[in-house]
N, C-alpha and C. Protein backbone atom coordinates (compact mmCIF):
# COMPACT_ATOMS: atom_id res chain seq x y z
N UNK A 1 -8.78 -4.82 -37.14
CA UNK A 1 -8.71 -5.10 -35.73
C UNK A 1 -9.78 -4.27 -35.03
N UNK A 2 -10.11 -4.95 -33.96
CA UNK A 2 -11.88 -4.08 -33.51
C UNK A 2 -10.68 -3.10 -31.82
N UNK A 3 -11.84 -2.65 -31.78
CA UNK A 3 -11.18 -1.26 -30.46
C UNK A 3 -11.25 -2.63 -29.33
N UNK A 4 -10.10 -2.12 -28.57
CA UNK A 4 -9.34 -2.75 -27.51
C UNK A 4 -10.75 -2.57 -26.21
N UNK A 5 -11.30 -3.51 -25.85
CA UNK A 5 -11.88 -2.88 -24.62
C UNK A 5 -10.85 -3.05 -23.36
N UNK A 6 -10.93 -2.07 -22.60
CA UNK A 6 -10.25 -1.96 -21.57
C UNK A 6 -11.08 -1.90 -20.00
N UNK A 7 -10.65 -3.18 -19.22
CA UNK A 7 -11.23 -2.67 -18.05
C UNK A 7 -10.34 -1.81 -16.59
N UNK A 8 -10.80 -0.77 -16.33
CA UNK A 8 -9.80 -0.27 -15.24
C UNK A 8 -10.45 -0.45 -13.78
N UNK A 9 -9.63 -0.67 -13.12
CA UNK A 9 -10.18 -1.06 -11.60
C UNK A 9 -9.45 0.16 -10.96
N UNK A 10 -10.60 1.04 -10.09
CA UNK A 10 -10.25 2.49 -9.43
C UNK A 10 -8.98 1.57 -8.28
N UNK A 11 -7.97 2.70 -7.90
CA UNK A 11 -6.84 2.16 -7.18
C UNK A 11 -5.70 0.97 -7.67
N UNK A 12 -5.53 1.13 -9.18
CA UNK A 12 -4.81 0.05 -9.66
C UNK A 12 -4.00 0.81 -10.18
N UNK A 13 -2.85 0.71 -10.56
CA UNK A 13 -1.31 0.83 -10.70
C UNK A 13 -1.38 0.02 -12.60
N UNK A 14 -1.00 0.52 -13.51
CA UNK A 14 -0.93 -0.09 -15.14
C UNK A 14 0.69 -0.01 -15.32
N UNK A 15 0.76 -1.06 -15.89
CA UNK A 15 2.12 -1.23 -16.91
C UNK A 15 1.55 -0.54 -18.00
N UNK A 16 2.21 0.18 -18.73
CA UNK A 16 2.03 0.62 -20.06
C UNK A 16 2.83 0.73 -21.12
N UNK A 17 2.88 0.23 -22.38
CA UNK A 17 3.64 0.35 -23.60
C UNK A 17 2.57 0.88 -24.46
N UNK A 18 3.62 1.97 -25.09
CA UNK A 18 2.91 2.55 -26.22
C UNK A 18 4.01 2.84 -27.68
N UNK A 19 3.60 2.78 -28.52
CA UNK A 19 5.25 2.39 -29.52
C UNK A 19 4.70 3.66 -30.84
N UNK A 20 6.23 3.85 -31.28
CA UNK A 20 5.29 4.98 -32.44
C UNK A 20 5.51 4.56 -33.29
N UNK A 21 4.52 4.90 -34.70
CA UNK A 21 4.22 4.49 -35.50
C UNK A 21 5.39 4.07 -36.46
N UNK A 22 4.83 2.88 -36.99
CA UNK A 22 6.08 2.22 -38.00
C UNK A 22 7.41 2.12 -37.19
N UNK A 23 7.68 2.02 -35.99
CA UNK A 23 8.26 1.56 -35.16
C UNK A 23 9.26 2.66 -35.35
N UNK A 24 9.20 3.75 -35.96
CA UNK A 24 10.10 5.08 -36.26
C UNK A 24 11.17 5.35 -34.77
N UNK A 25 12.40 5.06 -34.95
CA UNK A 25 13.36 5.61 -33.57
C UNK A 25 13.33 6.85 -33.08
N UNK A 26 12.28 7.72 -32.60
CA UNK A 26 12.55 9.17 -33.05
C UNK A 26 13.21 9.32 -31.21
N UNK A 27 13.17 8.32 -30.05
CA UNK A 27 13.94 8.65 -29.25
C UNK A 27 15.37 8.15 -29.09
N UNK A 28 15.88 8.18 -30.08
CA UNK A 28 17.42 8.42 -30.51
C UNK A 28 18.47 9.53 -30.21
N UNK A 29 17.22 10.48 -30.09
CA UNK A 29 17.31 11.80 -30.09
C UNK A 29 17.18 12.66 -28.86
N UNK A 30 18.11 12.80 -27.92
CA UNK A 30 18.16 13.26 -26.35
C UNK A 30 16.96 14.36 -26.02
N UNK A 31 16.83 15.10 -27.28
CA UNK A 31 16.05 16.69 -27.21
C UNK A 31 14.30 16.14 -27.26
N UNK A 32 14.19 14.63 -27.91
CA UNK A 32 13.04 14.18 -27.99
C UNK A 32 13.02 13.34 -26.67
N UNK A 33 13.55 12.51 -26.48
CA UNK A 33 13.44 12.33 -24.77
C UNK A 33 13.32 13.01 -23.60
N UNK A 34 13.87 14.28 -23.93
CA UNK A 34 13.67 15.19 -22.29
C UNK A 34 12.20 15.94 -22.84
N UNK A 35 11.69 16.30 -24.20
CA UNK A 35 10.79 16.64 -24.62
C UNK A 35 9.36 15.38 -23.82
N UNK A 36 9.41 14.36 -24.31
CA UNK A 36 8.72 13.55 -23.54
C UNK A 36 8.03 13.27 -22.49
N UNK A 37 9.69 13.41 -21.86
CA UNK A 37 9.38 13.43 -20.25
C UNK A 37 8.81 14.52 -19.62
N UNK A 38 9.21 15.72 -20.42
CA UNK A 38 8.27 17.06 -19.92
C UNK A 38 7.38 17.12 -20.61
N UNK A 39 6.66 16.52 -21.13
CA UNK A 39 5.00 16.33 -21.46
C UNK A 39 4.53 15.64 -20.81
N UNK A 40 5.17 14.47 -20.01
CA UNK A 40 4.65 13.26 -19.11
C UNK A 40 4.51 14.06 -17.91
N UNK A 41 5.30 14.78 -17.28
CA UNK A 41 5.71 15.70 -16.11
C UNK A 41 4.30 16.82 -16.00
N UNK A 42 4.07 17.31 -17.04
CA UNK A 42 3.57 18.36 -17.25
C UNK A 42 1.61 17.45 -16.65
N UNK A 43 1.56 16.88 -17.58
CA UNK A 43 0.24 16.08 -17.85
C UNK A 43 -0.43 15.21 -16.27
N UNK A 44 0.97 15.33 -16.07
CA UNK A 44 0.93 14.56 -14.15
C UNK A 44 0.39 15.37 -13.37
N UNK A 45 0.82 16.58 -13.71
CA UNK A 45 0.12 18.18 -12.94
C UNK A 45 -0.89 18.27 -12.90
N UNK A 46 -1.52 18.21 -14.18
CA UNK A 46 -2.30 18.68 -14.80
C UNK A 46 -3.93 17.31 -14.16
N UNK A 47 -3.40 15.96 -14.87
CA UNK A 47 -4.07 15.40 -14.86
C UNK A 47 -4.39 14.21 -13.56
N UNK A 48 -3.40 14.31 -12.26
CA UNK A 48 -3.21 13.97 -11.33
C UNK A 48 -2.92 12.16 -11.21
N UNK A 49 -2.00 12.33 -11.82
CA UNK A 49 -1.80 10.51 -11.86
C UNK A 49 -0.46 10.51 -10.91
N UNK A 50 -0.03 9.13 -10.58
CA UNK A 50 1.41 9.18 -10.20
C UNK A 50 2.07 8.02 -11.03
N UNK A 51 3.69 8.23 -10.92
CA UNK A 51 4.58 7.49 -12.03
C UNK A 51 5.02 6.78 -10.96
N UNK A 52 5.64 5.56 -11.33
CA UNK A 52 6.67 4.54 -10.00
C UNK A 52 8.07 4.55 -11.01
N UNK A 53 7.65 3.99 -12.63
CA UNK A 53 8.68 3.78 -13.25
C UNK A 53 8.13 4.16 -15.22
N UNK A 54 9.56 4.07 -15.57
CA UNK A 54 9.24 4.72 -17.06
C UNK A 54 10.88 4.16 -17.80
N UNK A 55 10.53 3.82 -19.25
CA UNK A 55 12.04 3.90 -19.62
C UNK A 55 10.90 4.30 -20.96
N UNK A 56 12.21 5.03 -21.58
CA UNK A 56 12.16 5.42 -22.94
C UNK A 56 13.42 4.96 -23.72
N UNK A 57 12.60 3.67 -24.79
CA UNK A 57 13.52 3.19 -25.79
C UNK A 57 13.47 3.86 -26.91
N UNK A 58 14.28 3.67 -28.04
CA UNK A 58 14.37 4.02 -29.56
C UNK A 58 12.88 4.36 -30.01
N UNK A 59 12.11 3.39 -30.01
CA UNK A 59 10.84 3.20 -30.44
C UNK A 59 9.26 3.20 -29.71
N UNK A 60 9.80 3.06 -28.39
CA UNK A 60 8.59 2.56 -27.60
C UNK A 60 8.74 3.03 -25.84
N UNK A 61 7.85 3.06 -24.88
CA UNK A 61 7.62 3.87 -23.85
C UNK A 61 7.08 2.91 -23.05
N UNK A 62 7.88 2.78 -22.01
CA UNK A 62 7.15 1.84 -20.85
C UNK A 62 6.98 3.08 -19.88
N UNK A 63 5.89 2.73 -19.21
CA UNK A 63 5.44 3.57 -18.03
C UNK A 63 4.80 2.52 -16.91
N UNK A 64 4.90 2.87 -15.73
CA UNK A 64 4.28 2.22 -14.77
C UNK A 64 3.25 3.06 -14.17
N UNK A 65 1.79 3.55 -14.18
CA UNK A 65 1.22 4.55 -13.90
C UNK A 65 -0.07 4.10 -13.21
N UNK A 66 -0.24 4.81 -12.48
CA UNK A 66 -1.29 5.34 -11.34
C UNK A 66 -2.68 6.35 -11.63
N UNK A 67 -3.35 5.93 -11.98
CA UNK A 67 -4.41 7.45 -12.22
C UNK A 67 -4.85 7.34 -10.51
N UNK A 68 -4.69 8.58 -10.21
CA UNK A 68 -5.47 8.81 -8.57
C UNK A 68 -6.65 10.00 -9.02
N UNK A 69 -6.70 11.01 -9.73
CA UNK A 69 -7.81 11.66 -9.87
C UNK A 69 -8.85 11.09 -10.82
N UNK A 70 -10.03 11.46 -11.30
CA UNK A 70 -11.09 11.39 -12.43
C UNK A 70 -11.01 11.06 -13.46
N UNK A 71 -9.68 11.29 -14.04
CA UNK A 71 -9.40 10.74 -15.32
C UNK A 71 -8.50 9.35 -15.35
N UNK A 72 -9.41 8.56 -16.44
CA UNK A 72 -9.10 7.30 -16.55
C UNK A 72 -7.80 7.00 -17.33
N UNK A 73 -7.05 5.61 -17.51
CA UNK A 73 -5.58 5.70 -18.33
C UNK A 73 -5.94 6.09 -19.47
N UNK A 74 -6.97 5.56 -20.34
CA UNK A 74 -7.21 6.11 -21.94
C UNK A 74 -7.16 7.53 -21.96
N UNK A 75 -7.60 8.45 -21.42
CA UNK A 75 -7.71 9.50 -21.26
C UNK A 75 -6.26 10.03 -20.92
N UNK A 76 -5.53 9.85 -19.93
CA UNK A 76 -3.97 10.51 -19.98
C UNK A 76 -2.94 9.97 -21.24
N UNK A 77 -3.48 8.80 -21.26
CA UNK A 77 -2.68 8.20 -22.24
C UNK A 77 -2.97 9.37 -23.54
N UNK A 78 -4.15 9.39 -23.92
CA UNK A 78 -4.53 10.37 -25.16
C UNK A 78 -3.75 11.49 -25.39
N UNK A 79 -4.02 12.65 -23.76
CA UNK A 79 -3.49 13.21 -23.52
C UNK A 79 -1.87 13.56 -23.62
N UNK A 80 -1.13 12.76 -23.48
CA UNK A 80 0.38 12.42 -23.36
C UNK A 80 0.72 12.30 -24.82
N UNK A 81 0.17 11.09 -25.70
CA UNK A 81 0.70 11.09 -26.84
C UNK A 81 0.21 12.19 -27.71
N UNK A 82 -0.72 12.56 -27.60
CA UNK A 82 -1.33 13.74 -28.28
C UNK A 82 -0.42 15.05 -28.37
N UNK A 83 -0.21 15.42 -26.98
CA UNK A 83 0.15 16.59 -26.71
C UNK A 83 2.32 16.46 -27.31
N UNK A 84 2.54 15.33 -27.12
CA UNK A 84 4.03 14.88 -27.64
C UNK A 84 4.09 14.81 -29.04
N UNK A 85 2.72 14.58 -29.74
CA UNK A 85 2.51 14.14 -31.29
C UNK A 85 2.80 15.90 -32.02
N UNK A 86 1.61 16.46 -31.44
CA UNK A 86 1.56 18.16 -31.92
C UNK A 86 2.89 18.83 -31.67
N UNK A 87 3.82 18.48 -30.60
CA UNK A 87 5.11 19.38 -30.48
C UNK A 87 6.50 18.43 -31.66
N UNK A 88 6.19 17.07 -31.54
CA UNK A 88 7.38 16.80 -32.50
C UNK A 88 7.31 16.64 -33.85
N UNK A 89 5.86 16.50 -33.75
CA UNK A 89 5.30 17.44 -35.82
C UNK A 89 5.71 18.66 -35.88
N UNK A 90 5.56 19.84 -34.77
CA UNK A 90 5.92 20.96 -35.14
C UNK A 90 7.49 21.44 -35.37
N UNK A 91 8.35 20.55 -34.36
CA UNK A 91 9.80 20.84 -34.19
C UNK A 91 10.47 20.79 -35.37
N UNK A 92 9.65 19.15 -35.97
CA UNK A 92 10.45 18.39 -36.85
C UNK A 92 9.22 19.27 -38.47
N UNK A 93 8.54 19.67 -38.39
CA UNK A 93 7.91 20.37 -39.82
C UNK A 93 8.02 19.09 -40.10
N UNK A 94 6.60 18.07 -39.64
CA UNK A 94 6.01 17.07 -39.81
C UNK A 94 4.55 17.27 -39.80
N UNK A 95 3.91 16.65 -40.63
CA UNK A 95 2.47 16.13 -39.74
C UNK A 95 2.33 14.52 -39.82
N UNK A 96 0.83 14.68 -39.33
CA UNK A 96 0.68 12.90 -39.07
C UNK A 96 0.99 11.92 -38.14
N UNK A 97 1.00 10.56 -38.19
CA UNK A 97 0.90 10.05 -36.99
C UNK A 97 2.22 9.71 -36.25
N UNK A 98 2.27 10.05 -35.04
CA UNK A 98 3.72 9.75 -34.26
C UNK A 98 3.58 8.11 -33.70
N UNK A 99 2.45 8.15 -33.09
CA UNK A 99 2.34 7.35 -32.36
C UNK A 99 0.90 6.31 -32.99
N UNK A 100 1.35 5.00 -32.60
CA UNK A 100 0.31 3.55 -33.13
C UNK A 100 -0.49 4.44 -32.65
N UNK A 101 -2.23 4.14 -32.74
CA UNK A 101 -2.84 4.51 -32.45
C UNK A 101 -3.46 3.54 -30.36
N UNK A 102 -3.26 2.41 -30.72
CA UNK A 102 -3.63 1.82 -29.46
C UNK A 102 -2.29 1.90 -28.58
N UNK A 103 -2.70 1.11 -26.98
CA UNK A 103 -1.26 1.34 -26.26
C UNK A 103 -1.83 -0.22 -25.44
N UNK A 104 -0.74 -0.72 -25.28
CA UNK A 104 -1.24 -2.13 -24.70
C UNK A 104 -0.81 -1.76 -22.99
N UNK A 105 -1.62 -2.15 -21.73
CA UNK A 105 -1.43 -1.78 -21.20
C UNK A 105 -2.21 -3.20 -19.84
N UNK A 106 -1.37 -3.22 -18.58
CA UNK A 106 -1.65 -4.27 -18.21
C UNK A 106 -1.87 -3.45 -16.35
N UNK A 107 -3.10 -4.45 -16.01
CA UNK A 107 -3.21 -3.74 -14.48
C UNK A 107 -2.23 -4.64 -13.18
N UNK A 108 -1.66 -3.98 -12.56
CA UNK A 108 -0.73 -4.58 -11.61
C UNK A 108 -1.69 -5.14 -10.26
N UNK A 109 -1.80 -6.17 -9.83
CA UNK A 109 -2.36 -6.49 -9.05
C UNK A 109 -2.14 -6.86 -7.57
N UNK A 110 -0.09 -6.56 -7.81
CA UNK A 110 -0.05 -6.63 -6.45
C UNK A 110 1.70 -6.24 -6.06
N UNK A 111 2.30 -6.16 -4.68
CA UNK A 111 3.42 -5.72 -4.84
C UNK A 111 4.60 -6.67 -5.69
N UNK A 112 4.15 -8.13 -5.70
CA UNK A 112 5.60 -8.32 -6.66
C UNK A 112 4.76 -8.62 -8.35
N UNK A 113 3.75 -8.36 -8.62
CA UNK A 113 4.03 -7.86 -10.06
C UNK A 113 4.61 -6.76 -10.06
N UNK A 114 4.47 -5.47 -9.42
CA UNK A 114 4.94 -4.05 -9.35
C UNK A 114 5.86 -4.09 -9.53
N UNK A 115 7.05 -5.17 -9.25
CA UNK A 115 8.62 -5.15 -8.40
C UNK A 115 9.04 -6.02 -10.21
N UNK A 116 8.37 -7.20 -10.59
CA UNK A 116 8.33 -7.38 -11.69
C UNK A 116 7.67 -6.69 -12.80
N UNK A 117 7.57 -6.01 -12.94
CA UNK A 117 7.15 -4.84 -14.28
C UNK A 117 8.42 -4.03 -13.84
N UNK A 118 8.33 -3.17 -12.87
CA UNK A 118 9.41 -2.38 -12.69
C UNK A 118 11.15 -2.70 -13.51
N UNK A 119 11.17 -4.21 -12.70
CA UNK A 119 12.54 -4.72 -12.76
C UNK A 119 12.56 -5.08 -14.50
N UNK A 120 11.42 -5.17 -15.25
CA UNK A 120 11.72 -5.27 -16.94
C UNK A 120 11.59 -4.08 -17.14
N UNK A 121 11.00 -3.04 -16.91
CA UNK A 121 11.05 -1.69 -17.28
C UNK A 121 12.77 -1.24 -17.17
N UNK A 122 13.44 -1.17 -16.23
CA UNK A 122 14.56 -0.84 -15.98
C UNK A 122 15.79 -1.57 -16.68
N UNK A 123 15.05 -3.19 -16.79
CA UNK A 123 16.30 -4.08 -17.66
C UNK A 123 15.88 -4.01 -19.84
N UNK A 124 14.99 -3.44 -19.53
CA UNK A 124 14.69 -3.26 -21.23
C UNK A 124 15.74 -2.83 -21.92
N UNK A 125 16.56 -1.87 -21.56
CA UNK A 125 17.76 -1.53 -22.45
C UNK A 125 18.83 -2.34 -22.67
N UNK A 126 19.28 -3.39 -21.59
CA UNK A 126 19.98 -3.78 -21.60
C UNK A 126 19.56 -5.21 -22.91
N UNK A 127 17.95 -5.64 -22.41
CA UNK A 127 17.51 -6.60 -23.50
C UNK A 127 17.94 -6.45 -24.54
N UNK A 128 17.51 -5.11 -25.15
CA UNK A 128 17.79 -4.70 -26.48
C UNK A 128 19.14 -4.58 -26.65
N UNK A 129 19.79 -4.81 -26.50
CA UNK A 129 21.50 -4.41 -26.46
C UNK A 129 22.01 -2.89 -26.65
N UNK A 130 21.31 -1.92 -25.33
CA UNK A 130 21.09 -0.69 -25.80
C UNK A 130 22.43 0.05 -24.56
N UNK A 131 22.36 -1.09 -23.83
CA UNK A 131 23.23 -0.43 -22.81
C UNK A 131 23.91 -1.87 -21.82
N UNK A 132 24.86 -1.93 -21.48
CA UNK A 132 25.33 -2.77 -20.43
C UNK A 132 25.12 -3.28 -19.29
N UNK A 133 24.29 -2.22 -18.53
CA UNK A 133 23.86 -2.16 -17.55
C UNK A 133 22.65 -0.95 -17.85
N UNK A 134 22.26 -1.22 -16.39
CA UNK A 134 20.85 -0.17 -16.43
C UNK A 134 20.98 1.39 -15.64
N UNK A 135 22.20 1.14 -15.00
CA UNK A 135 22.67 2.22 -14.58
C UNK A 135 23.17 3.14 -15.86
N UNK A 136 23.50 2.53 -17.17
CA UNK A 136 24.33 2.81 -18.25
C UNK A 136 23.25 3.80 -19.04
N UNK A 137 21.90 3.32 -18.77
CA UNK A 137 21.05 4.18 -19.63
C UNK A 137 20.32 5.03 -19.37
N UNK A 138 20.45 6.20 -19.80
CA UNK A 138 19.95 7.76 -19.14
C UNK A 138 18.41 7.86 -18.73
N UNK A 139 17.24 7.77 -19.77
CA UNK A 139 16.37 7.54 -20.06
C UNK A 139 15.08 6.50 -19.53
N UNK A 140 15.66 6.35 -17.84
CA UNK A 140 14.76 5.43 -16.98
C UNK A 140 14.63 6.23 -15.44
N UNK A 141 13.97 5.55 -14.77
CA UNK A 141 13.73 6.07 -13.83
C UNK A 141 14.64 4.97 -12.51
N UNK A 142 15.34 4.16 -13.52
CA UNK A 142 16.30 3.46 -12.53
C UNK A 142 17.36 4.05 -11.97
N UNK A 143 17.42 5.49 -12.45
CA UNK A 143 18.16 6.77 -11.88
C UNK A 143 17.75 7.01 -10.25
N UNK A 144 16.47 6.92 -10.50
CA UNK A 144 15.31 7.42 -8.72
C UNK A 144 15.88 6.73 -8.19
N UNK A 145 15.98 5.31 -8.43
CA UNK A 145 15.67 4.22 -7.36
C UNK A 145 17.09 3.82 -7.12
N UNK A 146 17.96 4.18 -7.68
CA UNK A 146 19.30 3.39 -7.71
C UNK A 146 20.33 4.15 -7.76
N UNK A 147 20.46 5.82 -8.23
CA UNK A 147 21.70 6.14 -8.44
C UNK A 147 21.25 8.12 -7.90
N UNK A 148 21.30 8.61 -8.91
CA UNK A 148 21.34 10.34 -8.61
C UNK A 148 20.13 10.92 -8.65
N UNK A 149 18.84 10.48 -8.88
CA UNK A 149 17.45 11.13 -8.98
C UNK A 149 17.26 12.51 -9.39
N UNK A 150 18.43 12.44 -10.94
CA UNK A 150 18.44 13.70 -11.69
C UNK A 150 17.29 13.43 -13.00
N UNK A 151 16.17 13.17 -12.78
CA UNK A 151 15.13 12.94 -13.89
C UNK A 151 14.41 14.29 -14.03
N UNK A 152 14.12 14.63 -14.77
CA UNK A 152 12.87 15.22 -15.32
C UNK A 152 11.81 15.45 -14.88
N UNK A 153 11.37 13.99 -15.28
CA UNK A 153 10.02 13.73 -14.60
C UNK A 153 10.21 12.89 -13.30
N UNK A 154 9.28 13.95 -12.15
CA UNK A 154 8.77 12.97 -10.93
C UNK A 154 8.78 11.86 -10.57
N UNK A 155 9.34 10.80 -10.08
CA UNK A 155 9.13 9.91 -9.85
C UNK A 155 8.31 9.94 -8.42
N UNK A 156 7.12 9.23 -8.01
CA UNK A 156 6.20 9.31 -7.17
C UNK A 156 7.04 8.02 -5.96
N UNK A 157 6.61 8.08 -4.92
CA UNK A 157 7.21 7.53 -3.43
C UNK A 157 6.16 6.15 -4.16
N UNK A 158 6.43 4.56 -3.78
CA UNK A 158 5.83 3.69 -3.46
C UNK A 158 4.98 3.70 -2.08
N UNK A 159 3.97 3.44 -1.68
CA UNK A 159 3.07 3.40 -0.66
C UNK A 159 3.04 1.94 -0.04
């Protein structure tokens, strides 16, 4: 398979999935999910993007993301799985790859794609038969928008 070209348009908003390798469940695991999210949290600081929405499944990571500073999505994206790859090789006395190497990722072009990405980001668990409802599953940011806005990571204001 040849490298993904990606075009980014400055002021655009991305859906993002990124899945780890061999489709491995390693967020099964509560201590690897809040681990996550405080690498996502951390990297937001750091690298000045904003979040709208995020769920973390068994296998795979939806994000809804914003770059507002200099650095482009390939670049946080790198950043994020990278920096999550080196801490759960080390926890787990692993090496090697956590994460696929590409991340498929789509630009939002307007408020009701936003409202549609969002609204599958939030209903993904339930797709998977992971939870009943979306209120049911810890691991989203449908917490911000809908119930106690006890997350982790930031969720950023819509504009």
């Amino acid at each position: 398979m040849g490298n993904i070209r990606r075009h980014f348009e400055t002021g655009y908003s991305y859906f993002v999935t990124t899945t780890t390798q061999e489709r491995r469940q390693i967020f099964i695991d509560d201590k690897m999910c809040k681990l996550l999210l405080v690498t996502v949290e951390y990297f937001k600081l750091i690298l000045d993007y904003k979040i709208y929405a995020y769920c973390i499944m068994p296998d795979h990571l939806h994000l809804i993301l914003h770059p507002v500073g200099k650095h482009n999505l390939s670049y946080i994206m790198q950043m994020i799985k990278g920096s999550f790859a080196r801490k759960f090789n080390k926890i787990n006395n692993l090496n090697g790859q956590v994460w696929q190497k590409r991340f498929y990722d789509e630009g939002i072009r307007d408020v009701n794609m936003l409202m549609q990405k969002m609204e599958y980001t939030h209903n993904n668990p339930i797709r998977e038969n992971l939870a009943h409802s979306a209120e049911d599953y810890p691991y989203s940011s449908y917490h911000y928008y809908f119930g106690s806005n006890m997350n982790i990571l930031n969720i950023d204001r819509l504009d």
